[in-house]
PDB file of N, CA and C in Angstrom:
ATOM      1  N   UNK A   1       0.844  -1.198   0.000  1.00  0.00           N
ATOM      2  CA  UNK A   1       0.000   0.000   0.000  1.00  0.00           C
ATOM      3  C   UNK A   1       0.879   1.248   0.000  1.00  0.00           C
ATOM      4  N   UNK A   2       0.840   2.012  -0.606  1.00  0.00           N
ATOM      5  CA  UNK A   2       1.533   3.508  -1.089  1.00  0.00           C
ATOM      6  C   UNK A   2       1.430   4.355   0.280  1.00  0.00           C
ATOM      7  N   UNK A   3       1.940   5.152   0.426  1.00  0.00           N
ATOM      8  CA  UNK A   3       1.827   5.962   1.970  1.00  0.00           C
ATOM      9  C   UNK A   3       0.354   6.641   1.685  1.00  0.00           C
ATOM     10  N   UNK A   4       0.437   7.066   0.499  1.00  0.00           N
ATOM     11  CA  UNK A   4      -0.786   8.596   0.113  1.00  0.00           C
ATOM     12  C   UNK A   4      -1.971   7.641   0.340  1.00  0.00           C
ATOM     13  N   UNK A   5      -1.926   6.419   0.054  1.00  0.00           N
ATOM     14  CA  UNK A   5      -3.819   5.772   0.478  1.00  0.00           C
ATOM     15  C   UNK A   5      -3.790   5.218   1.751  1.00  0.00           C
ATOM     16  N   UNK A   6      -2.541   5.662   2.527  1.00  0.00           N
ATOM     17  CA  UNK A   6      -2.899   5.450   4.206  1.00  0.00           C
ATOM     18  C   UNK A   6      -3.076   6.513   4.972  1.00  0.00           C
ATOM     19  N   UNK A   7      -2.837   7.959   4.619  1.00  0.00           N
ATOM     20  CA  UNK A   7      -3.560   9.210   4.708  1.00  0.00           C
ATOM     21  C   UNK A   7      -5.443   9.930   4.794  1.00  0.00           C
ATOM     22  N   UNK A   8      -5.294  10.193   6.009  1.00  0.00           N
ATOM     23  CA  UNK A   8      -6.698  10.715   5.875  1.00  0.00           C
ATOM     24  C   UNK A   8      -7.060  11.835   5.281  1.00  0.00           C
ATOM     25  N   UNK A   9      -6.049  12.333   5.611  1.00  0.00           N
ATOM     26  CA  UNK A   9      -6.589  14.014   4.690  1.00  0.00           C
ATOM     27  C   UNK A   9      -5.603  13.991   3.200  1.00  0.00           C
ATOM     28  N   UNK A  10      -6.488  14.814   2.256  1.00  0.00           N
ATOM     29  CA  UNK A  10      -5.213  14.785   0.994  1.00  0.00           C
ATOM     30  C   UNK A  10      -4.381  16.084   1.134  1.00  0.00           C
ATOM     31  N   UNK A  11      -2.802  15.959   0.842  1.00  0.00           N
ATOM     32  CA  UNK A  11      -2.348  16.834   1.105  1.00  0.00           C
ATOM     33  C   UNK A  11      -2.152  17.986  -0.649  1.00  0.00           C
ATOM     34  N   UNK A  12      -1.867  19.407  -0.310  1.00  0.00           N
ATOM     35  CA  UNK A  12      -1.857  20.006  -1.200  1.00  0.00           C
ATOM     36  C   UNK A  12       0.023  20.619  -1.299  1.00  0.00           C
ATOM     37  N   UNK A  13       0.338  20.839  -2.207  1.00  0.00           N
ATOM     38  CA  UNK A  13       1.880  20.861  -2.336  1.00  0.00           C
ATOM     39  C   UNK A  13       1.720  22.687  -2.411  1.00  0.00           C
ATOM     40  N   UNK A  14       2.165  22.702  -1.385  1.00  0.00           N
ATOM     41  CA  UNK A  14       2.140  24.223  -0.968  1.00  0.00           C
ATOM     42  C   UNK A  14       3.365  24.498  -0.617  1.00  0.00           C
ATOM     43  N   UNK A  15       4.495  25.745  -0.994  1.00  0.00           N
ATOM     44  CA  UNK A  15       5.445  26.031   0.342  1.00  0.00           C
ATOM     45  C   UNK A  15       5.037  27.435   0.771  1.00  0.00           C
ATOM     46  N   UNK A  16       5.043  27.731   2.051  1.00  0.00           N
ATOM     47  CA  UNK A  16       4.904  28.405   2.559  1.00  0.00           C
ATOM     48  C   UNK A  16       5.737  28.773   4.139  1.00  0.00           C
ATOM     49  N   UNK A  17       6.002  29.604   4.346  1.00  0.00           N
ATOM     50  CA  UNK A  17       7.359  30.153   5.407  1.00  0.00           C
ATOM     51  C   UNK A  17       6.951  29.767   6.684  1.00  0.00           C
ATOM     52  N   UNK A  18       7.478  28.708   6.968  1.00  0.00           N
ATOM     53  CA  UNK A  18       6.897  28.833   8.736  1.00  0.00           C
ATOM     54  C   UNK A  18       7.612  28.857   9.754  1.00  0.00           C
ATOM     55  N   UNK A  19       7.844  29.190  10.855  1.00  0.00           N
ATOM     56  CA  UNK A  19       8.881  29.420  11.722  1.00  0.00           C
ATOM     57  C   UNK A  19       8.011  28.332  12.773  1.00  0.00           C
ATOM     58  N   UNK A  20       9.444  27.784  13.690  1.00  0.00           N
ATOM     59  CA  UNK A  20       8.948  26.824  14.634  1.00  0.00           C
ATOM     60  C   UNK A  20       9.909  26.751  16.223  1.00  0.00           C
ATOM     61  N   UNK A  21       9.027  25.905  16.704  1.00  0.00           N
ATOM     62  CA  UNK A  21      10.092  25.711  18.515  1.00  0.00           C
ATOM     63  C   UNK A  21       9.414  24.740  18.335  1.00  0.00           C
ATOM     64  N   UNK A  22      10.483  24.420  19.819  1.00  0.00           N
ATOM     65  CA  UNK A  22      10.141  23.073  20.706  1.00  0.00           C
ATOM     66  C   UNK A  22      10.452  22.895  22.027  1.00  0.00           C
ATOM     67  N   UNK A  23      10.163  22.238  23.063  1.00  0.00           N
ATOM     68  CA  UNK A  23      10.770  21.401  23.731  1.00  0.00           C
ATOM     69  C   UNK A  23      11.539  20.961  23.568  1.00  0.00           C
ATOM     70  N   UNK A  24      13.178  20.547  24.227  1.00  0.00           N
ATOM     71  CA  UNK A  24      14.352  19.110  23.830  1.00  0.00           C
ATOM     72  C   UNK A  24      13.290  18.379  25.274  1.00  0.00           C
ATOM     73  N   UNK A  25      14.294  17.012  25.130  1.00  0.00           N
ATOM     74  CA  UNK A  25      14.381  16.084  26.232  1.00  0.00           C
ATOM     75  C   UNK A  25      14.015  16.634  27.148  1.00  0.00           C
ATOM     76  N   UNK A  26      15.087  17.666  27.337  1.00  0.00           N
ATOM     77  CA  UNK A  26      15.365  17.908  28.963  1.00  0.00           C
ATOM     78  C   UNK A  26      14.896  19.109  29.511  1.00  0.00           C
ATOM     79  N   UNK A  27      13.423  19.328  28.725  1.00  0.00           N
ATOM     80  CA  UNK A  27      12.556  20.260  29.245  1.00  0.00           C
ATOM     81  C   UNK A  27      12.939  21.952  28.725  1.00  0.00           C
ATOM     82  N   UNK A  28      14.217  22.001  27.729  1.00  0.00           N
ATOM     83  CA  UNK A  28      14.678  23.271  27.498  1.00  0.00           C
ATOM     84  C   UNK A  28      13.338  23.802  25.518  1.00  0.00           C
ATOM     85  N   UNK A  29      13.816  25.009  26.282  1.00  0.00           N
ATOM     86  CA  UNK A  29      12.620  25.494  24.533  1.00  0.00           C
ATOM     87  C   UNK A  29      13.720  25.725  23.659  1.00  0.00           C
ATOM     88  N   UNK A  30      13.940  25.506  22.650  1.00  0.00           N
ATOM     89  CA  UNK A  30      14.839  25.932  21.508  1.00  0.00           C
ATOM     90  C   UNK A  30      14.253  27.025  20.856  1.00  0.00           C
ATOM     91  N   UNK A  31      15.453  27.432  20.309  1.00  0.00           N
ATOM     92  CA  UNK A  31      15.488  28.736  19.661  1.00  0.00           C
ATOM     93  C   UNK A  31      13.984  28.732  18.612  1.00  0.00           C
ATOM     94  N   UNK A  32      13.883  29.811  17.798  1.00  0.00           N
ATOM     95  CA  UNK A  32      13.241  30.130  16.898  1.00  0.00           C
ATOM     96  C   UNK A  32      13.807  29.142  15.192  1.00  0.00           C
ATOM     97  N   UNK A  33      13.553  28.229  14.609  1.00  0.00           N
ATOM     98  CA  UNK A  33      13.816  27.885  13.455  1.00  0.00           C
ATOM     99  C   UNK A  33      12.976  28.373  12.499  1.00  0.00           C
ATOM    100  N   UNK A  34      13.499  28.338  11.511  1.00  0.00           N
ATOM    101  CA  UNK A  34      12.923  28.889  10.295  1.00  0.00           C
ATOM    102  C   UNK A  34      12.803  27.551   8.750  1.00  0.00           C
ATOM    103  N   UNK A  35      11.850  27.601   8.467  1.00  0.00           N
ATOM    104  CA  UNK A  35      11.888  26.340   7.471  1.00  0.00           C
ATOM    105  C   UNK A  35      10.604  26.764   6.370  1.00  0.00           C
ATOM    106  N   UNK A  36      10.447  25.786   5.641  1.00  0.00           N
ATOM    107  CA  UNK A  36       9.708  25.874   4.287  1.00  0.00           C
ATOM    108  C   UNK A  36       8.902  24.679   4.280  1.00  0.00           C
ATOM    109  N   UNK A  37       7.634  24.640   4.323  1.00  0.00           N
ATOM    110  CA  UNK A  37       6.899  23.694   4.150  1.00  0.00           C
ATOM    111  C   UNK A  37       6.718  22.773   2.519  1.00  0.00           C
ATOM    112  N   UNK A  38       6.354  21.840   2.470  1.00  0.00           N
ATOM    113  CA  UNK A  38       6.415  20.788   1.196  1.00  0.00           C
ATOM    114  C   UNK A  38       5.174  20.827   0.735  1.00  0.00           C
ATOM    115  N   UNK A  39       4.376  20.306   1.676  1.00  0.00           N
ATOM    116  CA  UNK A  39       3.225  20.371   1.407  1.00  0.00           C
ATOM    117  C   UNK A  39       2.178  20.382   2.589  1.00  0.00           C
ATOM    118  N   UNK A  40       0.791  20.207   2.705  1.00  0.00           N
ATOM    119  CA  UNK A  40       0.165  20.878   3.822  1.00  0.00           C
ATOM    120  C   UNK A  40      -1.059  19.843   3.585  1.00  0.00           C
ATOM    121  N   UNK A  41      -2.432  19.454   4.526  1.00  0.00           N
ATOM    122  CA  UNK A  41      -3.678  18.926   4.704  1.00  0.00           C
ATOM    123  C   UNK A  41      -4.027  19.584   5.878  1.00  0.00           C
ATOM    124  N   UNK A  42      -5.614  19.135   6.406  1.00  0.00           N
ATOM    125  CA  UNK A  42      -6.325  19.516   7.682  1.00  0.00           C
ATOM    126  C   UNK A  42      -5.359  18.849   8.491  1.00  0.00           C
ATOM    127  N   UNK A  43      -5.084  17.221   8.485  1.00  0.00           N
ATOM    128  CA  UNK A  43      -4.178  16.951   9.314  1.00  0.00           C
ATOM    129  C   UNK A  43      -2.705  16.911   9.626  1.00  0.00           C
ATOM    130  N   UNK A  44      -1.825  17.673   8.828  1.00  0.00           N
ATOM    131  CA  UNK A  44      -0.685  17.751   8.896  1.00  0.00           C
ATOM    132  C   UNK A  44       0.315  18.500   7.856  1.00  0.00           C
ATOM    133  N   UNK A  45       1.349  18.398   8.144  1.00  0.00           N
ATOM    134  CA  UNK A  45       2.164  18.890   6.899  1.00  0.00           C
ATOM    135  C   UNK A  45       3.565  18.515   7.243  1.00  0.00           C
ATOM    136  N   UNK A  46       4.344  18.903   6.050  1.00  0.00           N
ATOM    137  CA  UNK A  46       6.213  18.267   5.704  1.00  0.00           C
ATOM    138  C   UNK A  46       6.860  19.623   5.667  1.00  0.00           C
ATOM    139  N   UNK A  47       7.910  19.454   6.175  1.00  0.00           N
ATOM    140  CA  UNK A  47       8.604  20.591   5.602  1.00  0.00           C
ATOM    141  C   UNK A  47      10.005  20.019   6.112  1.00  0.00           C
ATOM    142  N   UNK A  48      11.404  20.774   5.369  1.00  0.00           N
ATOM    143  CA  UNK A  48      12.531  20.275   5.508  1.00  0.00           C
ATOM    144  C   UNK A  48      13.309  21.546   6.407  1.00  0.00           C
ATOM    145  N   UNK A  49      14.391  20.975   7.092  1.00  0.00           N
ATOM    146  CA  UNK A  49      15.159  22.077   7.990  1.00  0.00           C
ATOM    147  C   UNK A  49      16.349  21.390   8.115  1.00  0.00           C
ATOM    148  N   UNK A  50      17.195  22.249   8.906  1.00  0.00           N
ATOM    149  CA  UNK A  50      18.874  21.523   8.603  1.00  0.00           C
ATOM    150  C   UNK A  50      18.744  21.114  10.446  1.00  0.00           C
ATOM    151  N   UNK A  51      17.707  20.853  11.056  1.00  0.00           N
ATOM    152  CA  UNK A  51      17.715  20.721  12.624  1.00  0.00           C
ATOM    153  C   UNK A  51      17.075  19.471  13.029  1.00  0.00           C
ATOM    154  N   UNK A  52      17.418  18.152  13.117  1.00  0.00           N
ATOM    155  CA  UNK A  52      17.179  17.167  13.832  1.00  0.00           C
ATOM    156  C   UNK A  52      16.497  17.053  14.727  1.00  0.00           C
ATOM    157  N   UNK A  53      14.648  17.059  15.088  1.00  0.00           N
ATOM    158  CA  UNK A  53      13.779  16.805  15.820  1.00  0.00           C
ATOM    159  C   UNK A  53      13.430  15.382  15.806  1.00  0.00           C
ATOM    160  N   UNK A  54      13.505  14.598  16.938  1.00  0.00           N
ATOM    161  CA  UNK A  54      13.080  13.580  17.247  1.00  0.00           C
ATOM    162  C   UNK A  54      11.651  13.197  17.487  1.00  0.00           C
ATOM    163  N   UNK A  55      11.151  11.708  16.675  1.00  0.00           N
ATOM    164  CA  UNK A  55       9.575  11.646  16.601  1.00  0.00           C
ATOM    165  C   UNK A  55       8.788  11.638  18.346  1.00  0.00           C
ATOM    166  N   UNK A  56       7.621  12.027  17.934  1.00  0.00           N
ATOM    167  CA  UNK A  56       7.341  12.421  18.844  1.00  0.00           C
ATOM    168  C   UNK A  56       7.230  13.872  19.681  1.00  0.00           C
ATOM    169  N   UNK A  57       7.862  14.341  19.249  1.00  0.00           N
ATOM    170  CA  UNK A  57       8.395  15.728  20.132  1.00  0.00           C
ATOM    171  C   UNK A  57       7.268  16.660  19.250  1.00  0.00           C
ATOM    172  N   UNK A  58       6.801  17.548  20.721  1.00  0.00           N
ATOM    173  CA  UNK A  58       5.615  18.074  20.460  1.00  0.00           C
ATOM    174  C   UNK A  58       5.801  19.379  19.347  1.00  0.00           C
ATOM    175  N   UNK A  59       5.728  20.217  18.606  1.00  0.00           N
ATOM    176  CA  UNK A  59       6.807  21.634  17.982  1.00  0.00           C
ATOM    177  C   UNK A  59       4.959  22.778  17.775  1.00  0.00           C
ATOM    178  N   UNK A  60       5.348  23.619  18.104  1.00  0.00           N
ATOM    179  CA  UNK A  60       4.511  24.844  18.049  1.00  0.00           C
ATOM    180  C   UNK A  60       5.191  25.841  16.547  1.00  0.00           C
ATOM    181  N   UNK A  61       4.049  26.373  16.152  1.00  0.00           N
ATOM    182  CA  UNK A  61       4.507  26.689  14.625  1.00  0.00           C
ATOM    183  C   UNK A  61       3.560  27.885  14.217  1.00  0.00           C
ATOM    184  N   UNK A  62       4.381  28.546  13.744  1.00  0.00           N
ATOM    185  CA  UNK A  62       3.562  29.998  13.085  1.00  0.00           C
ATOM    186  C   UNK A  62       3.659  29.696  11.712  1.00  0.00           C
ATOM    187  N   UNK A  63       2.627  29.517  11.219  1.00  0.00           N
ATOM    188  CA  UNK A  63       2.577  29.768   9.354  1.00  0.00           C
ATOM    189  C   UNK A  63       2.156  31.290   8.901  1.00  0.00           C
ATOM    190  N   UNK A  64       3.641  31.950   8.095  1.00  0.00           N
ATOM    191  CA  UNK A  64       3.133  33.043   8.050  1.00  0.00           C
ATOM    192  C   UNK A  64       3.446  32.838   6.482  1.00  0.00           C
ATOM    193  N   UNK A  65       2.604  33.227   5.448  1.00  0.00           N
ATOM    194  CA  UNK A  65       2.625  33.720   4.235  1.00  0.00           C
ATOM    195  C   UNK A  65       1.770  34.831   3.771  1.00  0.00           C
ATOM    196  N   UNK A  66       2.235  35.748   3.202  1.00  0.00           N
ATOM    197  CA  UNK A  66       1.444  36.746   3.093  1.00  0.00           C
ATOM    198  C   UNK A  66       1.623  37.311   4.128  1.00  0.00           C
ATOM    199  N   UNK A  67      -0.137  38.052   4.511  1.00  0.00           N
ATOM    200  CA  UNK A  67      -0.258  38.796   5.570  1.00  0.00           C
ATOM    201  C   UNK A  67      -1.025  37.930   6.674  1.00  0.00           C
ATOM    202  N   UNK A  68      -1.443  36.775   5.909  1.00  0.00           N
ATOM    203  CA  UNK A  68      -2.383  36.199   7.413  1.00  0.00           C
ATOM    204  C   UNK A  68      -0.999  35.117   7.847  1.00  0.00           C
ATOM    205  N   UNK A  69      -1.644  34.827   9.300  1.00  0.00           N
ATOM    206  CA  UNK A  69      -0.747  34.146  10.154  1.00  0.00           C
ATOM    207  C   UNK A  69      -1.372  33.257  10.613  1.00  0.00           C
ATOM    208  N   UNK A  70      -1.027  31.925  10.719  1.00  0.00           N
ATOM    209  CA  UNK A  70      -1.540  31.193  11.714  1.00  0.00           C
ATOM    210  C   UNK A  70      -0.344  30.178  12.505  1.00  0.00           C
ATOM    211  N   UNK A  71      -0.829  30.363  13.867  1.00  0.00           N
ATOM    212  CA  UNK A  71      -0.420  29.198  14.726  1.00  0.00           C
ATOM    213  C   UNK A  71      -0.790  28.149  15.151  1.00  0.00           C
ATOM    214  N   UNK A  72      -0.273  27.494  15.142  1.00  0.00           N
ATOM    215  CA  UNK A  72      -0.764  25.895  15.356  1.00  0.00           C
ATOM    216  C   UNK A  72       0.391  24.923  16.198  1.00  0.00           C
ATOM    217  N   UNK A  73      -0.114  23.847  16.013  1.00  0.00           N
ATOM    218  CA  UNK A  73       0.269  23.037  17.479  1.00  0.00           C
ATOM    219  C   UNK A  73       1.352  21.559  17.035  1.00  0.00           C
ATOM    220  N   UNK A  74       1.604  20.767  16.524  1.00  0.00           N
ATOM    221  CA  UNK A  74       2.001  19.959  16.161  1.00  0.00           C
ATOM    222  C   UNK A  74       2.726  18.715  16.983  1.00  0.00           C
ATOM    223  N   UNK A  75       2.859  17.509  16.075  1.00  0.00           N
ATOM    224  CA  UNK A  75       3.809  16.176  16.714  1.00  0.00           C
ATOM    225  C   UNK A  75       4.724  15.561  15.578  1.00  0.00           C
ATOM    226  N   UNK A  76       5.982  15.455  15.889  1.00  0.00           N
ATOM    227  CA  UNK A  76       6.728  15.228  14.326  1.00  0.00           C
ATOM    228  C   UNK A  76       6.114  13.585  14.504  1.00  0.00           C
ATOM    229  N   UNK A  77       6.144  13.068  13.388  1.00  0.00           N
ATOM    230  CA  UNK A  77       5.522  11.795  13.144  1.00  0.00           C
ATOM    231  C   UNK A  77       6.491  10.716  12.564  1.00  0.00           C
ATOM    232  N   UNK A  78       7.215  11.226  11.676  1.00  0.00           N
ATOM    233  CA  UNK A  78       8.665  10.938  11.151  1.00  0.00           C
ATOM    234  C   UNK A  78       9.574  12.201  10.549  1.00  0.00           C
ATOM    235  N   UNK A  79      10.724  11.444  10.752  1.00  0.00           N
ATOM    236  CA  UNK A  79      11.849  12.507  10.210  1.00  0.00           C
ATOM    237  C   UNK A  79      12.940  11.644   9.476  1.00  0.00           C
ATOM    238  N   UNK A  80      13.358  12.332   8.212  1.00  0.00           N
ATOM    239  CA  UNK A  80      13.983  11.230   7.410  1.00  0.00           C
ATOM    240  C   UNK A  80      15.218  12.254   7.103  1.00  0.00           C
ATOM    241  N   UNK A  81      16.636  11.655   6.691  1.00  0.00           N
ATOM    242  CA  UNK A  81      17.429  12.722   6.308  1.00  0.00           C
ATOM    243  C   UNK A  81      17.404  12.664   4.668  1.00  0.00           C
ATOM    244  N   UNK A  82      17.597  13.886   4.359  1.00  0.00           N
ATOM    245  CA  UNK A  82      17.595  13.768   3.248  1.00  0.00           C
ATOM    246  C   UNK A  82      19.471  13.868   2.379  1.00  0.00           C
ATOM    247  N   UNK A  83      19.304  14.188   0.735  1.00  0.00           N
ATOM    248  CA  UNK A  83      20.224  13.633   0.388  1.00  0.00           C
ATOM    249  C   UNK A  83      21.456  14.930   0.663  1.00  0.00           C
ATOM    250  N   UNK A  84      22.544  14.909   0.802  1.00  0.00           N
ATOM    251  CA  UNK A  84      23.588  16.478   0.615  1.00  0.00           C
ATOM    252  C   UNK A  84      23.874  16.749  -0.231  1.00  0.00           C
ATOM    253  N   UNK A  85      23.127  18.232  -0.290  1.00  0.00           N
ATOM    254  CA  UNK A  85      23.390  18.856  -1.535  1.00  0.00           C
ATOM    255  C   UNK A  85      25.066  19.880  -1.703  1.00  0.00           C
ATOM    256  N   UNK A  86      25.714  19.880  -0.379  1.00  0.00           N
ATOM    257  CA  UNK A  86      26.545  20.595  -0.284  1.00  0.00           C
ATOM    258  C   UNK A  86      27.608  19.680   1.285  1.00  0.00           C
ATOM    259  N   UNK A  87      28.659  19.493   0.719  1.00  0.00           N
ATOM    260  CA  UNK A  87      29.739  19.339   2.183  1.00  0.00           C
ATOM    261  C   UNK A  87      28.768  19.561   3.611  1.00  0.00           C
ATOM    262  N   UNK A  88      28.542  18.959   4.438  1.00  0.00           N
ATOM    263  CA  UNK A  88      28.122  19.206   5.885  1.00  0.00           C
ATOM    264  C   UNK A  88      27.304  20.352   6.012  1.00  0.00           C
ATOM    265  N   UNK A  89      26.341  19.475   4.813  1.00  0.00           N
ATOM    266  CA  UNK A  89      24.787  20.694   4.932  1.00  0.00           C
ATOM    267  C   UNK A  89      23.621  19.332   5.168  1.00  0.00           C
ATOM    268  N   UNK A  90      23.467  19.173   6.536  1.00  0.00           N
ATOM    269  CA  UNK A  90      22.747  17.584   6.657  1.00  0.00           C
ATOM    270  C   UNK A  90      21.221  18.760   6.532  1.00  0.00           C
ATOM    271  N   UNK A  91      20.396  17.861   5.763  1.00  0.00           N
ATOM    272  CA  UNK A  91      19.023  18.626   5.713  1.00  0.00           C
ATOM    273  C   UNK A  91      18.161  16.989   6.341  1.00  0.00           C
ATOM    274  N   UNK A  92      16.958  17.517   6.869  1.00  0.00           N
ATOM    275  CA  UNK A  92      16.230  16.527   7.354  1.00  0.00           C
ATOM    276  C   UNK A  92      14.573  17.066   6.357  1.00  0.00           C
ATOM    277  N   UNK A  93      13.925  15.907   6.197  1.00  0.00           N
ATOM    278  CA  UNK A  93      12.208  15.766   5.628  1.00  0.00           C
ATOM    279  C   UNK A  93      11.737  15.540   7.118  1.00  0.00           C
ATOM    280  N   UNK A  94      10.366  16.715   7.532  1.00  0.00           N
ATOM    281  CA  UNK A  94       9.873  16.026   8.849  1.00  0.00           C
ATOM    282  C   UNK A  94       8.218  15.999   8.466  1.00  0.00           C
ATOM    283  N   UNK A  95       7.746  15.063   8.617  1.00  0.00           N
ATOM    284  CA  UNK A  95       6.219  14.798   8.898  1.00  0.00           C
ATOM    285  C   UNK A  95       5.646  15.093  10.036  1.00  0.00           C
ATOM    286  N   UNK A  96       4.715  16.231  10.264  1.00  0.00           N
ATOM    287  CA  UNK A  96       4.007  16.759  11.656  1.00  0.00           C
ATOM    288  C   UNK A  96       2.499  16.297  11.218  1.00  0.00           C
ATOM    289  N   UNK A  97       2.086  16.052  12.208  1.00  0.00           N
ATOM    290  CA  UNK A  97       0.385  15.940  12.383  1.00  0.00           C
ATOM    291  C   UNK A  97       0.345  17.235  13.330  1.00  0.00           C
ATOM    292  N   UNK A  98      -0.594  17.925  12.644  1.00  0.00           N
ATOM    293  CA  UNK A  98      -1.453  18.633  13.784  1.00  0.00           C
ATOM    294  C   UNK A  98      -2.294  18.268  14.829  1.00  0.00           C
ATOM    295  N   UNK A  99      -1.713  18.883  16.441  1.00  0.00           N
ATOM    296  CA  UNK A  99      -2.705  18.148  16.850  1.00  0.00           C
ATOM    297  C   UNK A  99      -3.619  18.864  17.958  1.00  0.00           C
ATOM    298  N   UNK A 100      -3.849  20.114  17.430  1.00  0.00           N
ATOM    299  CA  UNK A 100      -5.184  21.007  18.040  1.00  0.00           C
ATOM    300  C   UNK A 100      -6.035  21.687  15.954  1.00  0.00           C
ATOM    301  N   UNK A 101      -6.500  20.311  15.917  1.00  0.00           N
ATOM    302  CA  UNK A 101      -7.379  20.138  14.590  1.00  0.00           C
ATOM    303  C   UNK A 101      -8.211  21.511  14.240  1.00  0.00           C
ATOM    304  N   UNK A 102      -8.526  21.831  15.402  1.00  0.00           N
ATOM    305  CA  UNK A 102      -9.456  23.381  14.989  1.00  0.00           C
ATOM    306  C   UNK A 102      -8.335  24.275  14.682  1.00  0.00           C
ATOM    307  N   UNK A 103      -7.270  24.930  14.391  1.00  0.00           N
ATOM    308  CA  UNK A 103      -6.651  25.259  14.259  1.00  0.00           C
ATOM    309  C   UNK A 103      -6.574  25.404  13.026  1.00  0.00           C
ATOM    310  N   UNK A 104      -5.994  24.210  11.962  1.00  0.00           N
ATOM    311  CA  UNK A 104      -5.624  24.000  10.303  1.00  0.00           C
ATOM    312  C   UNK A 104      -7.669  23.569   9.833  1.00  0.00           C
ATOM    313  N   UNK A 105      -8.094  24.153   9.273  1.00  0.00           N
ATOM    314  CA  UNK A 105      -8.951  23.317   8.653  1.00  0.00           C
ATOM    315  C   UNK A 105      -8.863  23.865   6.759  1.00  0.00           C
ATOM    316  N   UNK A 106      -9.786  23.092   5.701  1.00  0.00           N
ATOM    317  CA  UNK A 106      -9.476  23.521   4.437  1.00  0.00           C
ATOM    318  C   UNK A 106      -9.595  25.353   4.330  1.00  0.00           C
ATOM    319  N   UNK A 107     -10.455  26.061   4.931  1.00  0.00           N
ATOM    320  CA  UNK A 107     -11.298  27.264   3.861  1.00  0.00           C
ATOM    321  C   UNK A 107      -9.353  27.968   4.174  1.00  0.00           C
ATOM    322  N   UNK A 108      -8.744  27.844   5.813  1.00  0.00           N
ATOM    323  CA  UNK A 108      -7.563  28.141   6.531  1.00  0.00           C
ATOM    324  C   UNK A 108      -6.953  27.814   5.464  1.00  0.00           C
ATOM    325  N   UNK A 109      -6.683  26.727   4.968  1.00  0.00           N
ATOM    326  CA  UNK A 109      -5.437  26.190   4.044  1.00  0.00           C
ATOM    327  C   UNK A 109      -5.271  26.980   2.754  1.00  0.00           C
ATOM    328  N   UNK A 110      -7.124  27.161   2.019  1.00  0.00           N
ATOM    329  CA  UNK A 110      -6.621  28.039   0.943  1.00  0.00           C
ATOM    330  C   UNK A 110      -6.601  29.590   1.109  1.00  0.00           C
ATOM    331  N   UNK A 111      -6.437  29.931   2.454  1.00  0.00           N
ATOM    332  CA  UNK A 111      -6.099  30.990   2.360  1.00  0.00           C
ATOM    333  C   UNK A 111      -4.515  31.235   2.668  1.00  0.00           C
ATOM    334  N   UNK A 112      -3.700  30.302   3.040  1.00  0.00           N
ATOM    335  CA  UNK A 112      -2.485  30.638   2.817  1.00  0.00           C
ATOM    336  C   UNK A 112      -1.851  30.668   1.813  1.00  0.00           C
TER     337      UNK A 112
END
């Protein structure tokens, strides 16, 4: 079975600028990251960053494109590395589910 027909929501191939945090382990908040989303659904979205988040770990996220903003809540689901495009430029693919659902819904999505 293909990943896309084990998906509940369909995703739309959007990038759009989103900045993020987290929690580590040991209860500390990390800085502000900055990344680019892949693509987006009601329940989740991808985006790649050069910062190693472990599954599970909860990440809070501002989607800002344009002028509207939204924040939302998230859980990375998987994280895969991807290939180097440059000497000791490790980039990672991360899969988040959203998981305060009222937050992302469609009319939200096409307005980013």
């Amino acid at each position: 079975m293909d990943k896309l027909e084990k998906r509940k929501h369909s995703r739309l191939a959007k990038f759009l600028y989103v900045q993020y945090t987290y929690f580590t382990k040991y209860n500390y908040l990390t800085k502000i990251f900055e990344a680019v989303t892949k693509d987006i659904s009601t329940g989740g979205l991808s985006f790649s960053t050069k910062h190693f988040i472990p599954e599970k770990t909860k990440v809070s996220l501002l989607l800002s494109p344009k002028e509207v903003k939204q924040k939302t809540h998230g859980e990375v689901v998987w994280i895969h590395k991807s290939k180097k495009l440059f000497k000791n430029n490790e980039q990672y693919n991360v899969g988040l589910k959203f998981t305060q659902a009222k937050d992302i819904d469609e009319e939200k999505i096409a307005r980013l």
